[in-house]
C-alpha atoms as a PDB file:
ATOM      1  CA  UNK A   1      -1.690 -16.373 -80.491  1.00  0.00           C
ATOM      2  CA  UNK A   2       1.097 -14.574 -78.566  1.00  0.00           C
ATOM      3  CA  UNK A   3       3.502 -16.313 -75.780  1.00  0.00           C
ATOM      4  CA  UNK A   4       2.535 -16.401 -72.653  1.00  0.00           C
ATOM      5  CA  UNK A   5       5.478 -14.463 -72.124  1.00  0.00           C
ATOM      6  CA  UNK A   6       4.529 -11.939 -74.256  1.00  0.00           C
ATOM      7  CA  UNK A   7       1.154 -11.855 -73.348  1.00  0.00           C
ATOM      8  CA  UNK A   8       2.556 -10.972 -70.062  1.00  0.00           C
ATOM      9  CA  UNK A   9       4.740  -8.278 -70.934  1.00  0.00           C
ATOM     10  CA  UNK A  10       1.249  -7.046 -72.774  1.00  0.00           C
ATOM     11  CA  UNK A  11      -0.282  -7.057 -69.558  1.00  0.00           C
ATOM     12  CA  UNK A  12       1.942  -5.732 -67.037  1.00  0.00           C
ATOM     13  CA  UNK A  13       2.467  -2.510 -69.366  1.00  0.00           C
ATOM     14  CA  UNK A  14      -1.409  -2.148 -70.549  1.00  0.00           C
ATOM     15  CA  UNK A  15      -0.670  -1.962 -73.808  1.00  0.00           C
ATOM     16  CA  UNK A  16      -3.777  -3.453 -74.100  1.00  0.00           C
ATOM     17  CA  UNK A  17      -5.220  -0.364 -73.082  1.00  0.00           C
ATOM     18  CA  UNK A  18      -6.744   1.432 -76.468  1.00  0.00           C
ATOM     19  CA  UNK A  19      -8.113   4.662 -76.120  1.00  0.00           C
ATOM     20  CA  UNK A  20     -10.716   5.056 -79.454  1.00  0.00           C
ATOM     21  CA  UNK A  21     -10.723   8.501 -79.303  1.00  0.00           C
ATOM     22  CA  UNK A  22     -13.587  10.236 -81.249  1.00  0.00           C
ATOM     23  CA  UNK A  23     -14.447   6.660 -83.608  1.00  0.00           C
ATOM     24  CA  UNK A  24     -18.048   7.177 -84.837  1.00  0.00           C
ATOM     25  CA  UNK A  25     -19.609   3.689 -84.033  1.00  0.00           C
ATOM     26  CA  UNK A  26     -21.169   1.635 -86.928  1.00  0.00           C
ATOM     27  CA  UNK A  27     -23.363  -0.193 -84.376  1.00  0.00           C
ATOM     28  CA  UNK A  28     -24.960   3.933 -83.387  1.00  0.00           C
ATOM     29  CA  UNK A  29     -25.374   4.099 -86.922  1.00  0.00           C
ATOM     30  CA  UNK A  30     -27.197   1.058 -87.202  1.00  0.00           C
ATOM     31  CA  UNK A  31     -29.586   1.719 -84.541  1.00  0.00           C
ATOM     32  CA  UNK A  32     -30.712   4.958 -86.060  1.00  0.00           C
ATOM     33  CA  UNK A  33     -28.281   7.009 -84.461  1.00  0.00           C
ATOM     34  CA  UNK A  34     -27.004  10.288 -86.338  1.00  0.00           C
ATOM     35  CA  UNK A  35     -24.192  10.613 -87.956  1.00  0.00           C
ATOM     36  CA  UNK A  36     -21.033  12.980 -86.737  1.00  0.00           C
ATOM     37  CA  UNK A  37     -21.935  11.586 -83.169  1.00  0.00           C
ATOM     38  CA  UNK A  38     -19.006   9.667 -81.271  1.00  0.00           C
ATOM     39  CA  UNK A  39     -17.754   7.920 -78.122  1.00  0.00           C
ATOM     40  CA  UNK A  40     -14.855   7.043 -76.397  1.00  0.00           C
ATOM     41  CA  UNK A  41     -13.701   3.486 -75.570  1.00  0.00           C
ATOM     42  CA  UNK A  42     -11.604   2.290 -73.217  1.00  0.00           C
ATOM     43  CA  UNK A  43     -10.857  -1.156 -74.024  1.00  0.00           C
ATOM     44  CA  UNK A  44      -8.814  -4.098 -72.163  1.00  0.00           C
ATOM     45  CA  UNK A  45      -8.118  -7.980 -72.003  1.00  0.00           C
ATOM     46  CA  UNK A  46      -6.093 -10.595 -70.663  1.00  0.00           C
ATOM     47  CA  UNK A  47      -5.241  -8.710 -67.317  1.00  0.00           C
ATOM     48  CA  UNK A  48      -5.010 -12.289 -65.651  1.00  0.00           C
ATOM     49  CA  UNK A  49      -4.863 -10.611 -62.090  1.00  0.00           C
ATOM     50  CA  UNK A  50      -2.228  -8.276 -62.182  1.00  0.00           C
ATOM     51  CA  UNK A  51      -3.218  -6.510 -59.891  1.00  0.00           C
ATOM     52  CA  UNK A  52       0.183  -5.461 -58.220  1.00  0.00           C
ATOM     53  CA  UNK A  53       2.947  -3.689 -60.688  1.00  0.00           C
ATOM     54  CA  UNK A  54       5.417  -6.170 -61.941  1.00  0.00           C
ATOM     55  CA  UNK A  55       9.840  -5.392 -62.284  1.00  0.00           C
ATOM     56  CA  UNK A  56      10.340  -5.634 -65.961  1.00  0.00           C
ATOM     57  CA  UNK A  57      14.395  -4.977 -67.978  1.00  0.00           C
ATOM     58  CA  UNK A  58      13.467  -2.192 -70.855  1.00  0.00           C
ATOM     59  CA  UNK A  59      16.849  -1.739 -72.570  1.00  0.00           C
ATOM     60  CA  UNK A  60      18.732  -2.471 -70.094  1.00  0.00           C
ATOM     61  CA  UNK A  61      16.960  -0.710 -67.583  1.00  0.00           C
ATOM     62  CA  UNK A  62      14.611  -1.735 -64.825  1.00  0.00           C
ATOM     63  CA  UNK A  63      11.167  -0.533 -65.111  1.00  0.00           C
ATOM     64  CA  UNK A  64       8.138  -0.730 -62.433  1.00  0.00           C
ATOM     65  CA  UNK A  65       5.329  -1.272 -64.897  1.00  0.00           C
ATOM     66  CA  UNK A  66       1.640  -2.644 -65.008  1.00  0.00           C
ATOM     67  CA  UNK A  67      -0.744  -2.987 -61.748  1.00  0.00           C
ATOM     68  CA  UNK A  68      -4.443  -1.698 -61.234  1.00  0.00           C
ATOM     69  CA  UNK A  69      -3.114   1.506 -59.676  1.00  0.00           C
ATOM     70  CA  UNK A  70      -1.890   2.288 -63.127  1.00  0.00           C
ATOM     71  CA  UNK A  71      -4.286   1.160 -64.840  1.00  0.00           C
ATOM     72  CA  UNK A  72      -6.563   3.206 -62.785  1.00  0.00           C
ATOM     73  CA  UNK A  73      -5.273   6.591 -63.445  1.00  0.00           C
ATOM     74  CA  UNK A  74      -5.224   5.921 -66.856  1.00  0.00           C
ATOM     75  CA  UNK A  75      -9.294   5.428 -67.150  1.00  0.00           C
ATOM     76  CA  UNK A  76      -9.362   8.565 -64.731  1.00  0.00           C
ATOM     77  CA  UNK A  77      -7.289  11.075 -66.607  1.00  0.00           C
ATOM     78  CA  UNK A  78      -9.597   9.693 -69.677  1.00  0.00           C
ATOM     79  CA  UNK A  79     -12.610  10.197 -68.096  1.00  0.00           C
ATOM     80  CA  UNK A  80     -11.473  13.646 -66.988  1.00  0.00           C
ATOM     81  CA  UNK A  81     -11.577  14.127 -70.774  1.00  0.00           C
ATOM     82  CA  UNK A  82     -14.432  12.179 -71.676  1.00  0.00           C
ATOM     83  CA  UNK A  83     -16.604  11.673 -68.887  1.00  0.00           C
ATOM     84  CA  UNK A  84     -18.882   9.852 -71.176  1.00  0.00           C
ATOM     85  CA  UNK A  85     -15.961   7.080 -72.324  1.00  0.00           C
ATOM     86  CA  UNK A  86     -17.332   3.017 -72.091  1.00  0.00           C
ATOM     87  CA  UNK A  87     -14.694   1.105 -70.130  1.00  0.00           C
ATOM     88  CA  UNK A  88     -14.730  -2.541 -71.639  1.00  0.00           C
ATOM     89  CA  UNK A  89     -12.984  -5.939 -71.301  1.00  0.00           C
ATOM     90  CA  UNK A  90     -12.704  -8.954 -73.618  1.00  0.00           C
ATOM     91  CA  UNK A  91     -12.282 -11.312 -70.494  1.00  0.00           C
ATOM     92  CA  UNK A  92      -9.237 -13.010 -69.075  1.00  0.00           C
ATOM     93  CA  UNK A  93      -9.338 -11.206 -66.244  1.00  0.00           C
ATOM     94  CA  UNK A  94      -8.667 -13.967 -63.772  1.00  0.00           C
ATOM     95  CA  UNK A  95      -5.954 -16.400 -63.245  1.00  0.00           C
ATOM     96  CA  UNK A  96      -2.020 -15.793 -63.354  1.00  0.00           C
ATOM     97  CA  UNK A  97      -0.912 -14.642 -60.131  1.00  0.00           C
ATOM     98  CA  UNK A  98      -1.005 -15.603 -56.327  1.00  0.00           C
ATOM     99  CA  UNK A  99      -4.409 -13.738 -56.311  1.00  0.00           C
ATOM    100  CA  UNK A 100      -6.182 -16.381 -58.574  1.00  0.00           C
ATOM    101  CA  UNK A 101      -6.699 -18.157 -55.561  1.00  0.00           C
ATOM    102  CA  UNK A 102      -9.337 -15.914 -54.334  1.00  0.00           C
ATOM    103  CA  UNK A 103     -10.877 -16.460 -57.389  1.00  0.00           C
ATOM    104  CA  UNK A 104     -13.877 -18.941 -56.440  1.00  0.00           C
ATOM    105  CA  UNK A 105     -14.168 -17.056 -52.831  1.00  0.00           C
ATOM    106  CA  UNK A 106     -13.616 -13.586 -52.724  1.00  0.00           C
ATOM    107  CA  UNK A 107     -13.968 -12.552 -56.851  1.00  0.00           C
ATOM    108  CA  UNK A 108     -11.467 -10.086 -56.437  1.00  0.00           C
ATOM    109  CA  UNK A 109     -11.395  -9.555 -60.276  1.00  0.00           C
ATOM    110  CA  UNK A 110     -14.767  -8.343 -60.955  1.00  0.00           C
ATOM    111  CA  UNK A 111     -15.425  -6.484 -57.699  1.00  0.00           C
ATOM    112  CA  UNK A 112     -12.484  -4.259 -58.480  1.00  0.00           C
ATOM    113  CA  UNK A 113     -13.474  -3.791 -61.928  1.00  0.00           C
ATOM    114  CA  UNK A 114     -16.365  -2.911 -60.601  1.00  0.00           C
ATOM    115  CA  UNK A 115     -14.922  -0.131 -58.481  1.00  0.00           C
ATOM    116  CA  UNK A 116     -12.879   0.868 -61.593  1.00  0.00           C
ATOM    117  CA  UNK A 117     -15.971   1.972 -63.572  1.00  0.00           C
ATOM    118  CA  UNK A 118     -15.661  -1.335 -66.124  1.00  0.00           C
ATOM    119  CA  UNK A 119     -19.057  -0.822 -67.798  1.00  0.00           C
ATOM    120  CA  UNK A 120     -19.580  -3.870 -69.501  1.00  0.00           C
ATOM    121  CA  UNK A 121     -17.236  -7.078 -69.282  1.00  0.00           C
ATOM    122  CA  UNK A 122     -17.064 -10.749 -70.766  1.00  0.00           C
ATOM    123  CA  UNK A 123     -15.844 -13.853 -69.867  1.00  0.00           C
ATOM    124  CA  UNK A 124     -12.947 -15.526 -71.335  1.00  0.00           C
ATOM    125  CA  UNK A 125     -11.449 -19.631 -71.241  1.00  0.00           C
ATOM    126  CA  UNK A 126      -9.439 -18.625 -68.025  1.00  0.00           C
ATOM    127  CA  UNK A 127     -12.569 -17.232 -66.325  1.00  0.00           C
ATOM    128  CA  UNK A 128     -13.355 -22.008 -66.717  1.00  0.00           C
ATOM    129  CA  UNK A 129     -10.329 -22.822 -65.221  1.00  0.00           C
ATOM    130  CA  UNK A 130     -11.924 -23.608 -61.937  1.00  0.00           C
ATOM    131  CA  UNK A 131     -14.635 -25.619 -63.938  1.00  0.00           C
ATOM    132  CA  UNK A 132     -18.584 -24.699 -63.924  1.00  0.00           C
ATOM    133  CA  UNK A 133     -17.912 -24.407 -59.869  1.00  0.00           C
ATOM    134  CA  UNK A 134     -15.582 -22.100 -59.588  1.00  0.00           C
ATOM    135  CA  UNK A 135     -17.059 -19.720 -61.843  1.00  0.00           C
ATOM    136  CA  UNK A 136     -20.205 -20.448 -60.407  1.00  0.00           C
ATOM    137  CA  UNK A 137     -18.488 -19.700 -56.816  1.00  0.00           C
ATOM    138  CA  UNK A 138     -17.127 -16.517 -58.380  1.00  0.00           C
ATOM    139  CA  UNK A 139     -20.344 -15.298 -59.636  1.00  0.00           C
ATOM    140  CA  UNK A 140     -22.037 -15.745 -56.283  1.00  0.00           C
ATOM    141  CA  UNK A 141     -18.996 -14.011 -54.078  1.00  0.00           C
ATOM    142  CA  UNK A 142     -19.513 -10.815 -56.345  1.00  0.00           C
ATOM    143  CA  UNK A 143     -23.005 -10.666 -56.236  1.00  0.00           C
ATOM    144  CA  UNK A 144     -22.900 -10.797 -52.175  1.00  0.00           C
ATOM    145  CA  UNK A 145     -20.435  -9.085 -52.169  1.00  0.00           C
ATOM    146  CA  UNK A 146     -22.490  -5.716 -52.472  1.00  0.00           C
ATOM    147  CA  UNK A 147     -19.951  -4.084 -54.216  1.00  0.00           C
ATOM    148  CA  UNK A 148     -20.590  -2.148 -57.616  1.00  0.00           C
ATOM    149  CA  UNK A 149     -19.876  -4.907 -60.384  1.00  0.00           C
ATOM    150  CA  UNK A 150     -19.527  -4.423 -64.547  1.00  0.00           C
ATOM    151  CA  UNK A 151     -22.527  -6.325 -66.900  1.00  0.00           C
ATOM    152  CA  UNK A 152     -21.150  -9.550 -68.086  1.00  0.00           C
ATOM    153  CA  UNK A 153     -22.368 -10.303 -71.932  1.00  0.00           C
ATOM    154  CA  UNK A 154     -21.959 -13.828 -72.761  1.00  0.00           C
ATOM    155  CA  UNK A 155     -23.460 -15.150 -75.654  1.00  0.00           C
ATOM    156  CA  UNK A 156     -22.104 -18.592 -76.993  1.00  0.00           C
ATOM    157  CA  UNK A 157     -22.350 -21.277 -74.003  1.00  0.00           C
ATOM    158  CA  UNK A 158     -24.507 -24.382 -74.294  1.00  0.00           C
ATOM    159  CA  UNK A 159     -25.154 -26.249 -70.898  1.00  0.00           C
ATOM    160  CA  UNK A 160     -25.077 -29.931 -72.582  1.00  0.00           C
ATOM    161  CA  UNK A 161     -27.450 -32.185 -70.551  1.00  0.00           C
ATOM    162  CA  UNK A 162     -26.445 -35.950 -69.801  1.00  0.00           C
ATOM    163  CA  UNK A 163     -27.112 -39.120 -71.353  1.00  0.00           C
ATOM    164  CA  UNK A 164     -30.169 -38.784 -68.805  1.00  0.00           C
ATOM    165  CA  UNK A 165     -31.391 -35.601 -70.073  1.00  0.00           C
ATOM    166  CA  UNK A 166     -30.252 -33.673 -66.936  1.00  0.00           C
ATOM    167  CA  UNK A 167     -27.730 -31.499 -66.162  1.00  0.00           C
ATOM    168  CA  UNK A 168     -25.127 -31.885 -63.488  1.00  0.00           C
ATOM    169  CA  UNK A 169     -24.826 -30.437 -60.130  1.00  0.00           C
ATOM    170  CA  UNK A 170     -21.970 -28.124 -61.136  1.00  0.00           C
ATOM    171  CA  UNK A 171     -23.517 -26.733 -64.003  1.00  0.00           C
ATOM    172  CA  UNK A 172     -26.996 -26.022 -62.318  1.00  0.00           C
ATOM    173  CA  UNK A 173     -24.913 -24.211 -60.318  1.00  0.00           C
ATOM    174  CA  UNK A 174     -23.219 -21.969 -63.114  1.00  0.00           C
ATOM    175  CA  UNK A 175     -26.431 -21.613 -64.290  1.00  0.00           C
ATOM    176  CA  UNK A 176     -28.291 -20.111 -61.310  1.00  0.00           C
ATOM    177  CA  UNK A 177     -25.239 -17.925 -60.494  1.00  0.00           C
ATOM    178  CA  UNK A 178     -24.958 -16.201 -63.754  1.00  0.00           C
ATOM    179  CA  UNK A 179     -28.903 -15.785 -63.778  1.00  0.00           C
ATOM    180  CA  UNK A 180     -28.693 -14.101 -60.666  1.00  0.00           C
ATOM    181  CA  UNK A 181     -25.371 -12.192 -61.134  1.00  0.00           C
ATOM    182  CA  UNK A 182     -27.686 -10.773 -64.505  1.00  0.00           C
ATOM    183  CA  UNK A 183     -25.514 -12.211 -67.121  1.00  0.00           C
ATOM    184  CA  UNK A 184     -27.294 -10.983 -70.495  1.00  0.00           C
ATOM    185  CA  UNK A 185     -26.240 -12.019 -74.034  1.00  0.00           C
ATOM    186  CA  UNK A 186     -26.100  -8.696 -75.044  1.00  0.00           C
ATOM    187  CA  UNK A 187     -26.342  -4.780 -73.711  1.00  0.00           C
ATOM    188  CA  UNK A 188     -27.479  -1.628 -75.339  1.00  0.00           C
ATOM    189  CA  UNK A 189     -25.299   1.453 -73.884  1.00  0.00           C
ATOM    190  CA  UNK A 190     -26.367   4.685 -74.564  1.00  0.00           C
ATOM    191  CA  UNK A 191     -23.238   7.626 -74.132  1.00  0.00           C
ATOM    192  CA  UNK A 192     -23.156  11.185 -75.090  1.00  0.00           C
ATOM    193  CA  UNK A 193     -26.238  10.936 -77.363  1.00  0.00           C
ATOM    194  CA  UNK A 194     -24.935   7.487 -78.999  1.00  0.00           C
ATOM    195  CA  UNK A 195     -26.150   3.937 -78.841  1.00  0.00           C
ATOM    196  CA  UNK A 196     -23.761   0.999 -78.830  1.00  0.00           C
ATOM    197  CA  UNK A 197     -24.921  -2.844 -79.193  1.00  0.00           C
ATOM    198  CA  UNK A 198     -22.504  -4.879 -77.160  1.00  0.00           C
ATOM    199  CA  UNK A 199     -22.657  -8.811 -77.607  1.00  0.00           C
ATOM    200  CA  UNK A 200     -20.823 -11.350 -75.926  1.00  0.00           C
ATOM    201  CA  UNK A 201     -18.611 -13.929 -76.640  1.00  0.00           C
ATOM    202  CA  UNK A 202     -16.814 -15.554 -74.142  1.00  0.00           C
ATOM    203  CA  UNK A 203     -14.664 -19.206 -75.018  1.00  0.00           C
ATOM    204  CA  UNK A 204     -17.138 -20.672 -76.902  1.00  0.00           C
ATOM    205  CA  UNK A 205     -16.914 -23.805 -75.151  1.00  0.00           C
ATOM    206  CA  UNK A 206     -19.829 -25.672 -74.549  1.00  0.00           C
ATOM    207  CA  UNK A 207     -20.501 -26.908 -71.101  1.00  0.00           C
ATOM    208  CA  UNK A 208     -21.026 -30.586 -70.638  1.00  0.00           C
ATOM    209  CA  UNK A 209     -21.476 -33.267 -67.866  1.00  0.00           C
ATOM    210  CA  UNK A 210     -17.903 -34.188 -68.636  1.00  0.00           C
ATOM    211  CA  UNK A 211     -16.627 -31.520 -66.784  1.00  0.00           C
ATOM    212  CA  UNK A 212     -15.974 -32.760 -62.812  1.00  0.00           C
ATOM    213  CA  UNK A 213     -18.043 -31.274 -59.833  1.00  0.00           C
ATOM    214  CA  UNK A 214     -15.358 -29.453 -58.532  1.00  0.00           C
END
């Protein structure tokens, strides 16, 4: 696992950002699809809301780098190539600036993705650091929000009843808000003539009545 110093660095430049250009997908194949057929994807993760472009030394030299502006006009001048290219993200989105405290409230993160033309998105550990609430809060704030939002995949979490069989208040919550944000375990895409099977897999941590109502 890299540093969260270089993890940062990763970020703030979007070298995260891989453009696929052309890659015949296995998964089209799979499904029937014919060969010789192909799709663009943009792909990112770990963007822990950087938002804003961050001052980083290059050589010697300081650089303006990173920021959703960027970020932006990269997808753009893609899609002015490929106007069929998937826009995905692996999750970490959230949490590692000033603007993680809207988190819970506002869901900054996924209403902007949203507006960025993020097709399909999961959630990653940091998406929990607010426990089953904040997520739960998150998920709710985007959906009323009314703006355009990506599909969250998510695939691997268990909501672990109680001793008592039941399920705490926090995690009924999560659980209502991702049903009604339309959380699916999986999506089927269909670009430029090819399918693509996208799963999710978020943390992989299972959700239990240990985790506080807060």
């Amino acid at each position: 696992m890299a540093s969260g110093r270089s993890k940062s660095l990763l970020i703030c430049i979007f070298s995260v950002l891989i453009l696929l250009q052309s890659v015949c997908l296995t998964g089209a194949r799979a499904l029937g699809e014919p060969a010789g057929k192909a799709v663009t994807i943009l792909f990112t993760h770990d963007l822990h809301d950087h938002f804003l472009p961050a001052k980083l030394e290059q050589d010697g030299v300081i650089i303006n780098s990173g920021g959703y502006a960027r970020l932006q006009s990269a997808i753009e001048a893609e899609k002015k190539k490929n106007p069929a290219a998937l826009v995905l993200d692996a999750g970490d989105f959230s949490m590692g600036t000033p603007l993680q405290t809207l988190f819970q409230s506002e869901a900054p993160e996924l209403r902007m993705m949203g507006r960025m033309g993020y097709d399909v998105v999961t959630l990653g550990n940091h998406e929990y650091d607010y426990r089953a609430a904040g997520l739960a809060g998150s998920l709710n704030a985007a959906r009323h929000s009314g703006d355009p939002l990506p599909q969250i995949v998510q695939s691997n979490v268990i909501y672990t009843p109680g001793p008592d069989g039941s399920l705490s208040g926090s995690l009924l919550s999560l659980r209502e808000a991702a049903g009604n944000y339309g959380i699916k375990e999986y999506t089927v895409i269909e670009r430029g003539g090819v399918k693509g099977y996208w799963p999710g897999r978020d943390a992989g941590l299972p959700l239990d009545n240990g985790l506080p109502d807060r």
